[in-house]
N, C-alpha and C. Protein backbone atom coordinates (compact mmCIF):
# COMPACT_ATOMS: atom_id res chain seq x y z
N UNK A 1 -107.10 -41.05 190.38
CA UNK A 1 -107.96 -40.35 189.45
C UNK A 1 -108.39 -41.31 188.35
N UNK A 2 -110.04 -41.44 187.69
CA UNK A 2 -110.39 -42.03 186.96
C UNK A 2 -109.58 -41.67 185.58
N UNK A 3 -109.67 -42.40 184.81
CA UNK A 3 -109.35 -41.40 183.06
C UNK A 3 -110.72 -41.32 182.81
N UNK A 4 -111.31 -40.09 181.50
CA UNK A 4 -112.39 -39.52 181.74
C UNK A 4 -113.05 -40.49 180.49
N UNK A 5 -113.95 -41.11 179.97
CA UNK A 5 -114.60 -41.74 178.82
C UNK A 5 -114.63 -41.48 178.16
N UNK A 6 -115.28 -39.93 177.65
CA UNK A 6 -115.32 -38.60 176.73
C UNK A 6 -113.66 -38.49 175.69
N UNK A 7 -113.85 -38.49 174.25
CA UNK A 7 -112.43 -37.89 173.88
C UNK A 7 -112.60 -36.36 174.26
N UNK A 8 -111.56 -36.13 174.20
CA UNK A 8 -111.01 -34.15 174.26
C UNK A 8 -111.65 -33.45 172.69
N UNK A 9 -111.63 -34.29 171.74
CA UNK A 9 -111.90 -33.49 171.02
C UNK A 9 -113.13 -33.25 170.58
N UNK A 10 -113.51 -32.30 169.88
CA UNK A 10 -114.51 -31.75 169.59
C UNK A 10 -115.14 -31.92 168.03
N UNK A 11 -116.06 -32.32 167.87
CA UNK A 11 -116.54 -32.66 166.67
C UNK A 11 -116.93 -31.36 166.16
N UNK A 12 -115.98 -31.09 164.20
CA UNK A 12 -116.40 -29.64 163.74
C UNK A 12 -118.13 -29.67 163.25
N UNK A 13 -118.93 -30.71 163.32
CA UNK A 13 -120.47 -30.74 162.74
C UNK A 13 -120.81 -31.87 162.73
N UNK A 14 -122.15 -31.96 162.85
CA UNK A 14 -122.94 -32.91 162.54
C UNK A 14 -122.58 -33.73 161.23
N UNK A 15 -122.13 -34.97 161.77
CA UNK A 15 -122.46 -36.23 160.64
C UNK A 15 -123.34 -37.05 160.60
N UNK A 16 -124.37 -37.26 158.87
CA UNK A 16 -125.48 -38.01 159.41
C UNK A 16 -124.60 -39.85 159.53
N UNK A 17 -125.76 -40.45 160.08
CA UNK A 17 -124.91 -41.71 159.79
C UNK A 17 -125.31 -42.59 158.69
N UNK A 18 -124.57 -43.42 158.57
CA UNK A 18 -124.89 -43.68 156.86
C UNK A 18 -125.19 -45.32 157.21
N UNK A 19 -126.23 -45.84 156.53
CA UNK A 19 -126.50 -47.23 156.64
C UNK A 19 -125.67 -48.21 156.13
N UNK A 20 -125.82 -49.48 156.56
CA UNK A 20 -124.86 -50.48 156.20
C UNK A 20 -125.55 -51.15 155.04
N UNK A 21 -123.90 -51.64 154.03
CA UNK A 21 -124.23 -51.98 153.01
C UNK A 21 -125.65 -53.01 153.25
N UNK A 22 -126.66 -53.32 152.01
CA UNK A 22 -127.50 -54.17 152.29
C UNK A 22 -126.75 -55.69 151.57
N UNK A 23 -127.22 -56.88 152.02
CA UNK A 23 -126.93 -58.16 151.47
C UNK A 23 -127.99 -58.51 150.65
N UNK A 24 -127.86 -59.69 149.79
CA UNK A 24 -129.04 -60.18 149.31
C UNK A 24 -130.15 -60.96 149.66
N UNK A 25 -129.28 -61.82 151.19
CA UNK A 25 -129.61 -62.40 151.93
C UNK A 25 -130.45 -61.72 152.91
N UNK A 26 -129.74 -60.51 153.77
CA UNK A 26 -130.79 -59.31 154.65
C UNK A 26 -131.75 -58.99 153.91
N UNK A 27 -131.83 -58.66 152.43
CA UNK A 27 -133.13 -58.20 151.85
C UNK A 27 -134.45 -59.13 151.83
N UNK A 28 -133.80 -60.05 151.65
CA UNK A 28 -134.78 -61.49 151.37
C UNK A 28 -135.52 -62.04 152.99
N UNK A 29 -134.47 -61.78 153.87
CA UNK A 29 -135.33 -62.34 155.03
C UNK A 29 -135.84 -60.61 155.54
N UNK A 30 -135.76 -59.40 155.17
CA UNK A 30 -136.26 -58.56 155.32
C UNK A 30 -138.01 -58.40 154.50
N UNK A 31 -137.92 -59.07 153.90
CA UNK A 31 -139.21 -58.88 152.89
C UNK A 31 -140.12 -60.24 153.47
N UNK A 32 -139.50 -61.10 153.61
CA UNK A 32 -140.27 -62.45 154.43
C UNK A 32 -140.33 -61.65 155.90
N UNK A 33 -140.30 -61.28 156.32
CA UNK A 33 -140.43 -60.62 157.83
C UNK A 33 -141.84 -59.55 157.56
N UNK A 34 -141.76 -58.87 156.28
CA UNK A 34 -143.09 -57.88 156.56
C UNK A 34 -143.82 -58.17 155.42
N UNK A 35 -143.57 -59.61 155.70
CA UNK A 35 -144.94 -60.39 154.88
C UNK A 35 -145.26 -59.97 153.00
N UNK A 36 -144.18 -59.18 152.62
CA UNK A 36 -144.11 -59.70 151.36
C UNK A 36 -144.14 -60.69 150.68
N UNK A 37 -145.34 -60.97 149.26
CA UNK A 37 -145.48 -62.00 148.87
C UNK A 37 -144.40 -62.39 147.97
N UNK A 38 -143.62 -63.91 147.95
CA UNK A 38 -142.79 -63.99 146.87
C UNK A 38 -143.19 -64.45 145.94
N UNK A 39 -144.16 -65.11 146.21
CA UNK A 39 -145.21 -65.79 144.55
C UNK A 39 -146.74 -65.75 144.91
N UNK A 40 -147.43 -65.38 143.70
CA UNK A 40 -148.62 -64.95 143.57
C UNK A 40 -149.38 -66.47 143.94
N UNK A 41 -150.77 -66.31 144.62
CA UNK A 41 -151.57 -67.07 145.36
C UNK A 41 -152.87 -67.12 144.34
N UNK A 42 -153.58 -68.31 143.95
CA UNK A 42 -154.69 -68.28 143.30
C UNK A 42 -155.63 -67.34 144.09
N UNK A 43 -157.35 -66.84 143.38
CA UNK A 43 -157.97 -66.00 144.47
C UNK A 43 -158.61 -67.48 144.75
N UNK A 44 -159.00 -66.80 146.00
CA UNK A 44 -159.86 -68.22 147.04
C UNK A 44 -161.37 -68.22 146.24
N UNK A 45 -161.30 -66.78 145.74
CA UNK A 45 -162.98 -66.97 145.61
C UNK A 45 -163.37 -67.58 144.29
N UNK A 46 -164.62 -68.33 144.14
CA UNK A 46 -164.99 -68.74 142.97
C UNK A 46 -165.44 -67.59 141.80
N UNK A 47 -165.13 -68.07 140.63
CA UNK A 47 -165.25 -67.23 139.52
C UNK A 47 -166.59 -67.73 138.88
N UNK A 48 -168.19 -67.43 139.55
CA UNK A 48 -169.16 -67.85 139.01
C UNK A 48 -170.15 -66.64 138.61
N UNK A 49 -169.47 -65.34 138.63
CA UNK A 49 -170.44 -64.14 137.62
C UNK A 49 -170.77 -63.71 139.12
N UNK A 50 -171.14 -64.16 140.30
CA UNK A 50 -171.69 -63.46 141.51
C UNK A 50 -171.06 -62.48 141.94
N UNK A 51 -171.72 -61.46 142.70
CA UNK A 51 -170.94 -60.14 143.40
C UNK A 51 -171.99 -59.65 144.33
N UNK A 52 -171.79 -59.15 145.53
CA UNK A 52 -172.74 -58.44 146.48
C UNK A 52 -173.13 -57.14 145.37
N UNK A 53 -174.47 -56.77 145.51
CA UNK A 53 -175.06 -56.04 145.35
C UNK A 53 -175.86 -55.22 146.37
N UNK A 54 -176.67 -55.63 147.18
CA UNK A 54 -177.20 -54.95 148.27
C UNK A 54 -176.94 -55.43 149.51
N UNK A 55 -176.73 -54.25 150.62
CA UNK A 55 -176.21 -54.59 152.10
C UNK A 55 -177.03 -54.42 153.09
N UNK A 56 -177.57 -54.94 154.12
CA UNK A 56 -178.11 -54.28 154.90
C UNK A 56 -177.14 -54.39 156.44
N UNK A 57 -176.76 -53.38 157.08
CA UNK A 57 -176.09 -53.84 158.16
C UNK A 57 -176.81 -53.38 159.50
N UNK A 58 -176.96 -53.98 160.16
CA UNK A 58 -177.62 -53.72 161.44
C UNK A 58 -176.81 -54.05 162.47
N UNK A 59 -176.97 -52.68 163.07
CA UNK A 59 -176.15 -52.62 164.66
C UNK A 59 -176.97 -52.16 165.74
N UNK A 60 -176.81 -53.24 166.71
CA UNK A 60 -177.95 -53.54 168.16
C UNK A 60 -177.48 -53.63 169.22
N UNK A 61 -176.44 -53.09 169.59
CA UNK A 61 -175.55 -53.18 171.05
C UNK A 61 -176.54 -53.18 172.66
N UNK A 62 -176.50 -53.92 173.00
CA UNK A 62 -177.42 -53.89 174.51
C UNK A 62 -177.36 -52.71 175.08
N UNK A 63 -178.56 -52.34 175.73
CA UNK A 63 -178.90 -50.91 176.22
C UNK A 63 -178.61 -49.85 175.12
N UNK A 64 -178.25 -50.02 173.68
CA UNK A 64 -178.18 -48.89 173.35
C UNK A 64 -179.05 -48.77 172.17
N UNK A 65 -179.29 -47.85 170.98
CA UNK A 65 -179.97 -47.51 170.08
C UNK A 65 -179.65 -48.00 169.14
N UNK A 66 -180.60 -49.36 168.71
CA UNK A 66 -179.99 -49.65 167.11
C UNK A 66 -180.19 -49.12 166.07
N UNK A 67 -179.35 -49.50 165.16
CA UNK A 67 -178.84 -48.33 163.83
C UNK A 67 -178.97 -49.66 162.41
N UNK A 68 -179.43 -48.97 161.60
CA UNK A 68 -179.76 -49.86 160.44
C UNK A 68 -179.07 -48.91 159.07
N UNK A 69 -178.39 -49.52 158.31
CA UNK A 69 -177.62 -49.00 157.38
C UNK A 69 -178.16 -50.09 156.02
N UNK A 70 -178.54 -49.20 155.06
CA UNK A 70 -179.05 -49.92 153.74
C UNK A 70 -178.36 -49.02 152.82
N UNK A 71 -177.54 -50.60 151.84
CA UNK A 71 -176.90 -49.64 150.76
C UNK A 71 -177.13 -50.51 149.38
N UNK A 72 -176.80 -49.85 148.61
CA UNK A 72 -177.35 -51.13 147.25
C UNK A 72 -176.97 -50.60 145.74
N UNK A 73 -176.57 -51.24 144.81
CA UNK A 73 -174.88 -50.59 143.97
C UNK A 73 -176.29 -50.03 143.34
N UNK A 74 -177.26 -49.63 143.41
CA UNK A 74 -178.08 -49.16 142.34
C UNK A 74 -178.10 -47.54 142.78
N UNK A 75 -177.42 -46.99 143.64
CA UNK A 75 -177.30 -46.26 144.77
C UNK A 75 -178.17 -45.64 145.71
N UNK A 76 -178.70 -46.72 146.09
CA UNK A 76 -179.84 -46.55 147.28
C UNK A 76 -178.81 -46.35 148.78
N UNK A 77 -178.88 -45.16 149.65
CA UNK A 77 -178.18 -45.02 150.67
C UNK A 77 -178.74 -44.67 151.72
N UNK A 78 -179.66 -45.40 152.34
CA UNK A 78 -180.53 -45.06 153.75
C UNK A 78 -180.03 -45.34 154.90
N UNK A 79 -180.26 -44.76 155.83
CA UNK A 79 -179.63 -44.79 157.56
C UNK A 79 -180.99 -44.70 158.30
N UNK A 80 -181.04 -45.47 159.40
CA UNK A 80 -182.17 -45.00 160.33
C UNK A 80 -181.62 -45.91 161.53
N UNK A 81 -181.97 -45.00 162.58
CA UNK A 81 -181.67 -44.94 164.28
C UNK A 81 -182.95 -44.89 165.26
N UNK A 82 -182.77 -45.91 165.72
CA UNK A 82 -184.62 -45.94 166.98
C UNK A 82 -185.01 -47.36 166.49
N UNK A 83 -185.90 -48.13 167.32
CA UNK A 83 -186.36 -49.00 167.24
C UNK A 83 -187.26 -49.53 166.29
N UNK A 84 -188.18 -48.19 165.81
CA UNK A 84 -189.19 -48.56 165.08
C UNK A 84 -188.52 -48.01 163.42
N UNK A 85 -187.56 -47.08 163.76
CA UNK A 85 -187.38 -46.21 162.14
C UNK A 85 -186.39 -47.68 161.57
N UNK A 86 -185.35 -48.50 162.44
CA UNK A 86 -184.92 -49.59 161.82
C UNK A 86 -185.70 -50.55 161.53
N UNK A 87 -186.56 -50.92 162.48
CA UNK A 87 -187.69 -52.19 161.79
C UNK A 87 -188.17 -51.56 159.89
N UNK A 88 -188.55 -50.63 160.45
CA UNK A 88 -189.01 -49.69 158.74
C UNK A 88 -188.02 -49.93 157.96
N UNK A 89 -186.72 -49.75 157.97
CA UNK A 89 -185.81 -49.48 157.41
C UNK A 89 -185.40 -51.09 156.75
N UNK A 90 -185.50 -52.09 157.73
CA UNK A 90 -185.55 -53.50 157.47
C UNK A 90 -186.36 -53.92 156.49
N UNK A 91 -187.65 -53.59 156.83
CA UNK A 91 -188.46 -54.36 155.98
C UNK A 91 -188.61 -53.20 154.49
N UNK A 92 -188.41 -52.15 154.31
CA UNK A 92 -187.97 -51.86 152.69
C UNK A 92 -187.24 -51.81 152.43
N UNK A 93 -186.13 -52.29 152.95
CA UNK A 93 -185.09 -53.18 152.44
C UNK A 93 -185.16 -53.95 151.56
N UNK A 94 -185.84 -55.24 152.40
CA UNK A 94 -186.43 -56.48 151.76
C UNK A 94 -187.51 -56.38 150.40
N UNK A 95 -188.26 -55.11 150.73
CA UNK A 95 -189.03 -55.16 149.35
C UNK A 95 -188.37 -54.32 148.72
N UNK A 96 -187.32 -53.41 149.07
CA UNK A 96 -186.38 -53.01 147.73
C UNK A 96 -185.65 -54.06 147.07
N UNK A 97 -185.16 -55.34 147.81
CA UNK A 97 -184.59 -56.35 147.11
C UNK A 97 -185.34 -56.76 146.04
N UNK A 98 -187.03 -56.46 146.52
CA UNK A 98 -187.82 -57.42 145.15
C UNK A 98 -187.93 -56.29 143.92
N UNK A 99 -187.75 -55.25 144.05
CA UNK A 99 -188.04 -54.11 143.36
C UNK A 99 -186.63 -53.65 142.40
N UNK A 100 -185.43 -53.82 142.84
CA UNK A 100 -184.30 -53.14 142.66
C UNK A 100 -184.33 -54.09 140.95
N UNK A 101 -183.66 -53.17 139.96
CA UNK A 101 -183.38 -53.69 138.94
C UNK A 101 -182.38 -54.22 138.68
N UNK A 102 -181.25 -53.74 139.66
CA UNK A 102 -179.76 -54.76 139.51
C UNK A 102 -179.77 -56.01 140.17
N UNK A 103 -180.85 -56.38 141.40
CA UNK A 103 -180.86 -57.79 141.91
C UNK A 103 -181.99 -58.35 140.71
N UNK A 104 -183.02 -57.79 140.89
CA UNK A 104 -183.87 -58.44 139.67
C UNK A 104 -184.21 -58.15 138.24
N UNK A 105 -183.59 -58.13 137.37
CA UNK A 105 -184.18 -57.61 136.10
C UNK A 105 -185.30 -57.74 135.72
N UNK A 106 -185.73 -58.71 136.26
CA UNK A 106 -187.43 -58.52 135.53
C UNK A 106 -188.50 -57.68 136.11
N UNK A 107 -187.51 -56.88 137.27
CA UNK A 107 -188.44 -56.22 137.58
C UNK A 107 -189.10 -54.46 137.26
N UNK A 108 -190.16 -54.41 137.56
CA UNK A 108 -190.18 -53.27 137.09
C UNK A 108 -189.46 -51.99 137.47
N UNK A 109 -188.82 -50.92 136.35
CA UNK A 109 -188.34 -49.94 137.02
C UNK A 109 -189.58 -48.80 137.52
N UNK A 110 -189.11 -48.57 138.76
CA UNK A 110 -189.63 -47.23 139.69
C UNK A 110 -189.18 -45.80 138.62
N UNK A 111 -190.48 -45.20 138.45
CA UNK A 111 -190.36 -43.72 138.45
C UNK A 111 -190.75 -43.87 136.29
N UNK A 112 -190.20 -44.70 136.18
CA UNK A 112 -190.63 -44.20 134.29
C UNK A 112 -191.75 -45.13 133.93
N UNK A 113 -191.72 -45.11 132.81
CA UNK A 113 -192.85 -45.76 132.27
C UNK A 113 -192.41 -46.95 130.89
N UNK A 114 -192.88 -47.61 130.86
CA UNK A 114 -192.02 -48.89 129.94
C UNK A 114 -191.92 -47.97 128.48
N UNK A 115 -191.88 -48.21 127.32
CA UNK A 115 -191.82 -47.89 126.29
C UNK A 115 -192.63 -48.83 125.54
């Protein structure tokens, strides 16, 4: 006859299990493992006053319907889908770039009248 693996006795409840103490050492290669930074990194980017202001993104996947997305912090938010409504959508784009007052200040604003 085998002896059986199982003890005889019976557990009175659920125990949760409790984690093992942490080290200082496990913490440290725990934080280098999920890419925590340990010292701050200059930014890469140059500090010369520049910032995107207007986007145009165009998507043209073969065989399918391209899609033209125009956005611009002045909050201009246009979408157009089909061949010809994105060409449209492209090119006043481009003359919203010459028009927009946050890319150009000297230009004139749309809709009022100077003072």
């Amino acid at each position: 006859m085998t002896p059986h693996l199982k003890s005889l006795s019976t557990p009175t409840g659920p125990h949760p299990a409790e984690p093992a103490p942490a080290s200082a050492a496990r913490a440290a290669a725990k934080d280098a493992a999920e890419g925590v930074r340990s010292a701050l990194r200059p930014d890469p980017r140059p500090v010369d006053g520049r910032h995107p202001i207007a986007w145009l993104t165009i998507t043209a996947p073969r065989g399918a319907t391209p899609t033209v997305h125009s956005l611009c912090a002045c909050g201009r938010d246009l979408f157009a889908a089909g061949h010809r409504r994105a060409l449209a959508l492209i090119a006043d784009h481009d003359q919203h770039r010459t028009t927009c007052p946050f890319i150009n200040p000297a230009a004139p604003s749309t809709g009022r009248t100077a003072a």
